[in-house]
Each structure stands twice: as structure tokens, then as C-alpha cells.
C-alpha atoms as a PDB file:
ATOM      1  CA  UNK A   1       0.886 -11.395 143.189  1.00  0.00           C
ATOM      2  CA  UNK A   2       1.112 -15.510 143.368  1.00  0.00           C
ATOM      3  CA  UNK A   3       3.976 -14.733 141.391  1.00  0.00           C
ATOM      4  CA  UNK A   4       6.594 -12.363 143.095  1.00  0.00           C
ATOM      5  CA  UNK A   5       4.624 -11.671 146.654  1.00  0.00           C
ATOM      6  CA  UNK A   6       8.084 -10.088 148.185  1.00  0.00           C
ATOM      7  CA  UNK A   7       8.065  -7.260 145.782  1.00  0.00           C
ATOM      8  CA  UNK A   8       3.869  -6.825 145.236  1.00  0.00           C
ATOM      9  CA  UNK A   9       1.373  -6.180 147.632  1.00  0.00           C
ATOM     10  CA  UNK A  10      -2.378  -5.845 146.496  1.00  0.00           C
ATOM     11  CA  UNK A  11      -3.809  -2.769 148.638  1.00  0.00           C
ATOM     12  CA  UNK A  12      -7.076  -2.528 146.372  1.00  0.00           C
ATOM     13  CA  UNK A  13      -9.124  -4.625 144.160  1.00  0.00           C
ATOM     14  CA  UNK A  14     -12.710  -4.509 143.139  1.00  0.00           C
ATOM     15  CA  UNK A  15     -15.171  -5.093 139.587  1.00  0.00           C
ATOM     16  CA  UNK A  16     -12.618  -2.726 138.331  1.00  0.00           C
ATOM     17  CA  UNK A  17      -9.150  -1.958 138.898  1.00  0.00           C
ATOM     18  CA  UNK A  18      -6.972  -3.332 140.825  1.00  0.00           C
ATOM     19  CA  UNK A  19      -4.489  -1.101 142.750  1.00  0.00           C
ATOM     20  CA  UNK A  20      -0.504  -2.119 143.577  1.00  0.00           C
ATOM     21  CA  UNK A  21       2.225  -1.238 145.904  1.00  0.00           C
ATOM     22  CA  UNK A  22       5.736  -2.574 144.512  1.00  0.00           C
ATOM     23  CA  UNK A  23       8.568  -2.408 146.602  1.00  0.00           C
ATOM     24  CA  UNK A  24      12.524  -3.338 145.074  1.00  0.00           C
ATOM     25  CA  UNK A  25      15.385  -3.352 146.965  1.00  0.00           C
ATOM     26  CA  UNK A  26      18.793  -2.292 145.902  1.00  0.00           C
ATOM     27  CA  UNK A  27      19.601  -5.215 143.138  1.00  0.00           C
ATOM     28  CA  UNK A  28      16.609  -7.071 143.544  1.00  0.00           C
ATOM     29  CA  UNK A  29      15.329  -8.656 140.329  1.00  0.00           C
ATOM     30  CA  UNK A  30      11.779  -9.905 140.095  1.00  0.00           C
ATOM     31  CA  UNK A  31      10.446 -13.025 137.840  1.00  0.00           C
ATOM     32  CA  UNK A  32       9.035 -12.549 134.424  1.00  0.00           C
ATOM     33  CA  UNK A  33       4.970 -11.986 134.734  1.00  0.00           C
ATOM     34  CA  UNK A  34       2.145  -9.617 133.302  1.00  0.00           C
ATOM     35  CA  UNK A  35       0.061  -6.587 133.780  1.00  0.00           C
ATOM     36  CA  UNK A  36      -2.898  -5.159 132.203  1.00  0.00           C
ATOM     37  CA  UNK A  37      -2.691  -1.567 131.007  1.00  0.00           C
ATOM     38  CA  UNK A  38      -2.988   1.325 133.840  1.00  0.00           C
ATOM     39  CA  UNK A  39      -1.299   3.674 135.102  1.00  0.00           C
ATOM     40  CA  UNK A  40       2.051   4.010 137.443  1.00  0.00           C
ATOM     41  CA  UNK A  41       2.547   6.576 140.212  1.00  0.00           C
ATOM     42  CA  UNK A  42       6.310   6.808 140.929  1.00  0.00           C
ATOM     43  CA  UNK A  43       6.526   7.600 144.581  1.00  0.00           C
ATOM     44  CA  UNK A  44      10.362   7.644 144.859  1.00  0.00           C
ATOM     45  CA  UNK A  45      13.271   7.398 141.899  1.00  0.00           C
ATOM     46  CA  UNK A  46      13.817   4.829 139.787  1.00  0.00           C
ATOM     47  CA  UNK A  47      16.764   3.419 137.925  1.00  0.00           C
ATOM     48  CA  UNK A  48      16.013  -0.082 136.482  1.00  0.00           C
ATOM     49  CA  UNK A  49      15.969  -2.548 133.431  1.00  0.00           C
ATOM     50  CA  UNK A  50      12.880  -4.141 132.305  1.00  0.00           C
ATOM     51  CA  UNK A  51      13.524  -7.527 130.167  1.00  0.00           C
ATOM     52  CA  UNK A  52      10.370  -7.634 127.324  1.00  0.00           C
ATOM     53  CA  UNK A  53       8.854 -10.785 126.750  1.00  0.00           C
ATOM     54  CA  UNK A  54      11.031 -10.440 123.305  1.00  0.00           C
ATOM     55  CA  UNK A  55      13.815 -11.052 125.613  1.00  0.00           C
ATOM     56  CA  UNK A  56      15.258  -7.450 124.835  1.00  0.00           C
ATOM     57  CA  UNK A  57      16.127  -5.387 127.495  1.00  0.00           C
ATOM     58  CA  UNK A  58      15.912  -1.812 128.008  1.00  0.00           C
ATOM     59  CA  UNK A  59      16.983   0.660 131.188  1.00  0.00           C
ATOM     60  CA  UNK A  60      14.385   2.709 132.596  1.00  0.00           C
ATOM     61  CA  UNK A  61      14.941   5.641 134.840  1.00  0.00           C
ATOM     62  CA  UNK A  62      11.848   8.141 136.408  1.00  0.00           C
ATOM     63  CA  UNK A  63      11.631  10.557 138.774  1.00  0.00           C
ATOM     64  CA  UNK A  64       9.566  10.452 141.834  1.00  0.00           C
ATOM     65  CA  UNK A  65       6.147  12.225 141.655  1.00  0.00           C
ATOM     66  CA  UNK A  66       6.140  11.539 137.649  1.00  0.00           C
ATOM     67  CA  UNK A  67       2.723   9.673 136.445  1.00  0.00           C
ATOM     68  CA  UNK A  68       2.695   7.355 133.212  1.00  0.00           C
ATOM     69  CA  UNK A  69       0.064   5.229 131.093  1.00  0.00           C
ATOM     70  CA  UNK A  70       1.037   1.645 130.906  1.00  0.00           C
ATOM     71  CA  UNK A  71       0.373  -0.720 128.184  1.00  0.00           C
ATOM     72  CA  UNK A  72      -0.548  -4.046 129.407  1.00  0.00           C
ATOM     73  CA  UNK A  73       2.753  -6.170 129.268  1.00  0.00           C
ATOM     74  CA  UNK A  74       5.259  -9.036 130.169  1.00  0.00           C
ATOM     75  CA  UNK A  75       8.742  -8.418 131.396  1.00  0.00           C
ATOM     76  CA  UNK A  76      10.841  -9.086 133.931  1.00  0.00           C
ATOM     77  CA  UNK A  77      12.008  -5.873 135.977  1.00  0.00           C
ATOM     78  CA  UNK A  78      15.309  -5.155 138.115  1.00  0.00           C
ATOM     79  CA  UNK A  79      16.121  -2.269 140.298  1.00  0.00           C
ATOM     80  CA  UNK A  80      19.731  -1.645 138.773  1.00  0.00           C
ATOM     81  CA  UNK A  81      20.197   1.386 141.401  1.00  0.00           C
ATOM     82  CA  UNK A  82      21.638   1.432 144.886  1.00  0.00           C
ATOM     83  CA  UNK A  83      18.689   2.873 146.419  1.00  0.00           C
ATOM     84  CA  UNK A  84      15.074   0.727 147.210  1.00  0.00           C
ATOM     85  CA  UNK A  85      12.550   2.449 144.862  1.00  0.00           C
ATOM     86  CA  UNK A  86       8.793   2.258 145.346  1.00  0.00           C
ATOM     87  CA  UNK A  87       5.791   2.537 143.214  1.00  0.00           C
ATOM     88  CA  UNK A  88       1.858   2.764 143.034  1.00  0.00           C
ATOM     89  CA  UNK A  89       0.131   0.686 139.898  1.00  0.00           C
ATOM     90  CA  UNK A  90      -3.310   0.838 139.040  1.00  0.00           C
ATOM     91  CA  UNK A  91      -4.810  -2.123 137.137  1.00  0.00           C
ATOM     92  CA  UNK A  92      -7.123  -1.633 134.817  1.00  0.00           C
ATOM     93  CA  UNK A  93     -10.399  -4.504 134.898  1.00  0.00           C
ATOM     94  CA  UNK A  94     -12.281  -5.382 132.224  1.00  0.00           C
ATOM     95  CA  UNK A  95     -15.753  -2.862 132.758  1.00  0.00           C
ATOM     96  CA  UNK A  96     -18.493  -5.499 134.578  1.00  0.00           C
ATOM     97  CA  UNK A  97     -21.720  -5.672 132.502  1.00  0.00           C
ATOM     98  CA  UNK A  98     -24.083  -3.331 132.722  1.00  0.00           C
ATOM     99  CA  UNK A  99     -26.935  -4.383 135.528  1.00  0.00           C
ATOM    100  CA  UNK A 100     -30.177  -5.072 134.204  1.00  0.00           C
END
């Protein structure tokens, strides 16, 4: 969130996930950082591009209400609509030791 703290907002965070609200404006562009695999709630539509680490980029549309696994990654994501777009991501921790 040090890195982009317009666009994320932590709203959750314990031992084990850690849970995201992203907001884009229309055209807004973000910087290039990382996630850890979890999962995405898309609360309203999105039409963006998401630039891989790789340095390849690829256009990504989704309906609101649709649910997805993410793989942890890097890239660099850009709303590419007219319209703001908002989503939920849940961060998946490392499991804490068991107690003794």
C-alpha cells in the first residue's frame, strides 16, 4: 500500500490474509508492484490492461459480481475504460505456526 496509497486501501489484515479495496479512476494507471495469490471480488465492471513483469501487456475486462483465483504476481495495472471500477482482493498470508 506504501506503494500506490491513492488507488489501495487496506480494510483487513491479520496472521493471515490480508483484505483490499482498490479504487481506479477513469485513465488512472497505477505503478508496477506485487501481490500474493488470493482471490478478487469484482464489485463493479472492469475494462483494463495489466503490464506483466515480462513487460507484456494484456487487456483485461470482468464483469461485476464475477469472483477469480489470483496467482501471486507483478504488473502494473490501468483502468483503460471511461468509468471508475472498484474491486475487493484478498491476500493470502503465509499459515502462522502451529501454537505449542
Amino acid at each position: 500500500m506504501k506503494a500506490d496509497p491513492k488507488h489501495y486501501k487496506v480494510v483487513l489484515e491479520n496472521d493471515q490474509v490480508r483484505v483490499l479495496r482498490i479504487t481506479y479512476g477513469p485513465h488512472e494507471k497505477s505503478v508496477t508492484h506485487s501481490h500474493p495469490a488470493g482471490v478478487v471480488v469484482y464489485m463493479t465492471d472492469l475494462q483494463g490492461k495489466m503490464t506483466g513483469s515480462d513487460g507484456k501487456m494484456q487487456d483485461v475486462a470482468q464483469k461485476a459480481g464475477t469472483v477469480a483465483w489470483s496467482a501471486a504476481t507483478t504488473h502494473l495495472p490501468e483502468n483503460a475504460g471511461d468509468k471508475a471500477f472498484e474491486v475487493i482482493q484478498v491476500e493470502l498470508k503465509t499459515r502462522p505456526a502451529a501454537a505449542k
